[in-house]
Structure formats: C-alpha cells, structure tokens
Protein backbone atom coordinates (compact mmCIF):
# COMPACT_ATOMS: atom_id res chain seq x y z
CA UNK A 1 50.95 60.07 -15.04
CA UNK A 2 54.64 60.78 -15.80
CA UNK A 3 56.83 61.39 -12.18
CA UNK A 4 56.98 66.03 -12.01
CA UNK A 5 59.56 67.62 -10.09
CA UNK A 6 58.70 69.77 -7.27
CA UNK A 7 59.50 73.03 -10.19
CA UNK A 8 56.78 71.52 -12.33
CA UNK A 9 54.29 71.04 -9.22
CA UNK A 10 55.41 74.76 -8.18
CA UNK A 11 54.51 76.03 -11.77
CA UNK A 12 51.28 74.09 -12.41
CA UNK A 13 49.39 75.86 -9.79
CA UNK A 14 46.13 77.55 -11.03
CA UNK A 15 44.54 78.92 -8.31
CA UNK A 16 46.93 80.62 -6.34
CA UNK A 17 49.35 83.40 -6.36
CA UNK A 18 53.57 81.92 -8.14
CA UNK A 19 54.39 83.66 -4.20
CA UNK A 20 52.07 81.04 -2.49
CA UNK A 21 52.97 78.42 -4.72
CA UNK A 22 56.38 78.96 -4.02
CA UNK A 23 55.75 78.96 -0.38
CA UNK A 24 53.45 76.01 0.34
CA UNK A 25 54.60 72.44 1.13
CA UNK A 26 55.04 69.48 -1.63
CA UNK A 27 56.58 66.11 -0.57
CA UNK A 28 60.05 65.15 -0.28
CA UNK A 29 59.32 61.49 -1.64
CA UNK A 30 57.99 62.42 -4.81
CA UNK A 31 60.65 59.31 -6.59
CA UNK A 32 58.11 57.12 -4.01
CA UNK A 33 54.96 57.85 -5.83
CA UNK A 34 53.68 54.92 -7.80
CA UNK A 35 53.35 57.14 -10.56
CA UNK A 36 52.31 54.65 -12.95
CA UNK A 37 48.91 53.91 -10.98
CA UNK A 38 48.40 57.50 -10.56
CA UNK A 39 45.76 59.68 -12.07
CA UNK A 40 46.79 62.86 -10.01
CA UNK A 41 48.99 63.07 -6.79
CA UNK A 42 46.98 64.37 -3.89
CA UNK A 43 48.92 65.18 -0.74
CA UNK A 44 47.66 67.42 2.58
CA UNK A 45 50.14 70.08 4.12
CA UNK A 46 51.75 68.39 7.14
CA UNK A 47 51.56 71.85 9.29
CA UNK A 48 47.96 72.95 8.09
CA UNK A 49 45.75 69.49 7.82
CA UNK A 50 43.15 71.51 6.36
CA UNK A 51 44.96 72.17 3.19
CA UNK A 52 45.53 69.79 0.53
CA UNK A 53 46.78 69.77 -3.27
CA UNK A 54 46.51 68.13 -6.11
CA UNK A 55 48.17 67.55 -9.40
CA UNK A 56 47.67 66.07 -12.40
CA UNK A 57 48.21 65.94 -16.07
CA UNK A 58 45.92 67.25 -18.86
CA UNK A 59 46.25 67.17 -22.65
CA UNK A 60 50.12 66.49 -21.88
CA UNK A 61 50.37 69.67 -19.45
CA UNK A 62 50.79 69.60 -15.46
CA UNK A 63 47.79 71.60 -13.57
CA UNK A 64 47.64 71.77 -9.95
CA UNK A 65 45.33 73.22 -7.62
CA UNK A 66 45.50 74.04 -3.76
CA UNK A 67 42.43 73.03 -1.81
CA UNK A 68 40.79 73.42 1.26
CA UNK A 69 39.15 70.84 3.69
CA UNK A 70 36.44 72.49 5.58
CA UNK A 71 36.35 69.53 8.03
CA UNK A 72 34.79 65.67 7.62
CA UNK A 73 31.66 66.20 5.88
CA UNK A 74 30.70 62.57 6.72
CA UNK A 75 29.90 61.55 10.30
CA UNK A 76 31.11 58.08 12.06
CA UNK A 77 29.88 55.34 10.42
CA UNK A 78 28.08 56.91 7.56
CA UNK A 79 28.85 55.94 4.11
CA UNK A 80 29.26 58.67 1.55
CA UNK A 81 30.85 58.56 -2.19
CA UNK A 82 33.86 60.05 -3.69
CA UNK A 83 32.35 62.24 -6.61
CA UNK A 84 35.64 61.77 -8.23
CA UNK A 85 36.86 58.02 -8.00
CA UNK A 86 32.91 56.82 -7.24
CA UNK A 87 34.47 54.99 -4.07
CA UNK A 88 32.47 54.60 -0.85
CA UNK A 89 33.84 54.96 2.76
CA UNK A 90 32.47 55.42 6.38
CA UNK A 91 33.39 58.58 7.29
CA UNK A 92 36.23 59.08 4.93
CA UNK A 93 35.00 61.70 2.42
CA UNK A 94 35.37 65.49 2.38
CA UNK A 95 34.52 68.36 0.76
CA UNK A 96 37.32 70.04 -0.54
CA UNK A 97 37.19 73.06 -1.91
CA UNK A 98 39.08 75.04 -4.07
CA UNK A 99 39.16 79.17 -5.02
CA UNK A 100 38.60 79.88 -8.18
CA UNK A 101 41.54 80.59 -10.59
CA UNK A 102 42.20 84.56 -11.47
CA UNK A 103 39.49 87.28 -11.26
CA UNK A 104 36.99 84.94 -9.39
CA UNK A 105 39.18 83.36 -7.06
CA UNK A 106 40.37 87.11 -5.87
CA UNK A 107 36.70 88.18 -5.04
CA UNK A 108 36.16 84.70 -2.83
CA UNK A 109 34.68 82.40 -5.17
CA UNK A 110 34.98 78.60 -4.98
CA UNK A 111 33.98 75.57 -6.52
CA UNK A 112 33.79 72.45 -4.22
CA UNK A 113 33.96 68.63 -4.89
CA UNK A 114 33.58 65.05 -2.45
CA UNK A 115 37.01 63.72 -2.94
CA UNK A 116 38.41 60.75 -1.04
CA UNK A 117 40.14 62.10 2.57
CA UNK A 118 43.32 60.67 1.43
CA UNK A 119 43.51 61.83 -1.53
CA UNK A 120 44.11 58.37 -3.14
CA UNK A 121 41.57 57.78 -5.77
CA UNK A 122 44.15 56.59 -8.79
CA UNK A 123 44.46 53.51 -5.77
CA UNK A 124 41.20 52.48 -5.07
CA UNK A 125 39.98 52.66 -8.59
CA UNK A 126 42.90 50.24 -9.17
CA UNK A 127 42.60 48.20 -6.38
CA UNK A 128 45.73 49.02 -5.11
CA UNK A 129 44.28 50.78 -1.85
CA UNK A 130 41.46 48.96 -0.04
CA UNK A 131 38.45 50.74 1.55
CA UNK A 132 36.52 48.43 3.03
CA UNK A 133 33.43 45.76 2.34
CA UNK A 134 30.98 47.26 -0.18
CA UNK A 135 33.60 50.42 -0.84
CA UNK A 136 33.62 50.02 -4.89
CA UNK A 137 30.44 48.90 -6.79
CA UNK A 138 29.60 46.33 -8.53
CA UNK A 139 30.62 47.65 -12.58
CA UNK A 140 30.74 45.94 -16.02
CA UNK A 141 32.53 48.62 -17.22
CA UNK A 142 36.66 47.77 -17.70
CA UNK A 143 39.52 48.78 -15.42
CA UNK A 144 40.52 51.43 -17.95
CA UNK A 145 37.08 52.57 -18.15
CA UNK A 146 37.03 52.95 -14.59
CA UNK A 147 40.10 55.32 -14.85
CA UNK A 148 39.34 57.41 -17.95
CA UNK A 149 36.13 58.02 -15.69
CA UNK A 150 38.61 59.47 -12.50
CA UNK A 151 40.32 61.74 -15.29
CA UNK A 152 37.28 62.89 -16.70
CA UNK A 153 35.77 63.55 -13.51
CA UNK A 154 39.27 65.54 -12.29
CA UNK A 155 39.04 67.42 -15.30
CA UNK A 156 35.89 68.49 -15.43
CA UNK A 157 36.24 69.75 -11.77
CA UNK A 158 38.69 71.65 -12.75
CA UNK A 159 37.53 73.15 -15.46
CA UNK A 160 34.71 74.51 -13.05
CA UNK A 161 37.97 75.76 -10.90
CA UNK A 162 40.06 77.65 -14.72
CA UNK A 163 36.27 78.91 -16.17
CA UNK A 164 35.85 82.65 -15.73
C-alpha cells in the first residue's frame, strides 16, 4: 500500500458524514507506518477506544471506513480467528462493526466482521507481528497468497459496508 496523507485518509471515508471525517482522529506518525507490509492501516481513536478505522487501497483508489468495537468478543484464554487475516489469538479478536455507507447507514444498519484487536493483520500474515504458539496455521499456500487472501477478504467486507 502506497504511504496517504491525512487529506487522502479524510476523503476516503465511506461510511460517515465529510463533517465527521473531518473531525475524527488519524495518527500523527503516518511517515512511521511500514507501508510496504501493509494491506490497510488500522488505528483506534486514542480518546474513544471503542472506535477504530481503517484504510486501504482498492483498484488504485483509497477507501476508508470508521468502525466500532462493541467490546472483546473473546473471553480470557479463548482462542478465536481473525475472519480477515485467518490469525488466531487468546482473547485478542473483536467484532467490529461498521454502519453502512449512505441510505442504509442513516436508518442504523451495519455490517460486522472478527478483525484482529490491533488492527495489524498486513503483520501477522507477514510475520512481522507475532501472536503467539499455534496463532497462524499450518498453509501450503505462498506468502503472497496469504496476502491477496487479507485483500480479498478486506474487500469483500467492504463491499458488504458500499452495497445498497
């Protein structure tokens, strides 16, 4: 993914009102992002822990969305997956849901998806973030394979997020 400015992050919002996009908090160390190793950047709003964003790059064009984190949908010691990077932790997955873009989105509707608490999947999948004894399967498939799989997952999610 090539390195956005925090104009491009502003404007690739989806879900959410050019106002709130304006408004809502994107990091100040955006030159410290490995951008090379990442699929999307995934950050969580220092004053509201509950919200988080992502952004990423599809077909050439930068789409962000602004999620929500209900709370830890895994208990203490429990292993669940990441249903975008496939990665396993104990206690380390939530649900994060986002409105839906436009018409939808105004009359309450979401879409939700199990996405790694810290929002690092581009990491793991590369090996660049560790999660633990028996956090990444056992695949044949390649190390590219592995990522086109994290951008086809991201993308289909949110097409669920854009679809009217």
């Amino acid at each position: 993914m090539k390195q956005l400015t925090e104009q491009e992050i502003r404007a690739a919002f989806v879900n959410c009102t050019k106002g709130e996009a304006k408004r809502l908090a994107v990091p100040r160390d955006l030159a410290d992002h490995p951008w090379d190793d990442l699929d999307y950047l995934g950050w969580r709003d220092p004053q509201a822990p509950g919200r988080a964003y992502l952004v990423t790059e599809l077909a050439g064009t930068p789409r962000a969305l602004v999620l929500r984190s209900p709370g830890h949908t895994s208990g203490q010691g429990r292993r669940s997956m990441c249903s975008i990077c496939l990665t396993t932790h104990d206690g380390n997955v939530s649900l994060m849901v986002a409105p839906k873009a436009g018409k939808a989105g105004q009359q309450g509707n979401s879409v939700g998806v199990y996405l790694c608490d810290d929002l690092a999947c581009s990491l793991y999948v590369r090996g660049r973030r560790d999660a633990g004894v028996g956090a990444r399967l056992h695949e044949t498939i390649t190390l590219e394979e592995k990522i086109h799989r994290v951008v086809e997952n991201l993308a289909a999610f949110l097409a669920k997020v854009t679809e009217a």
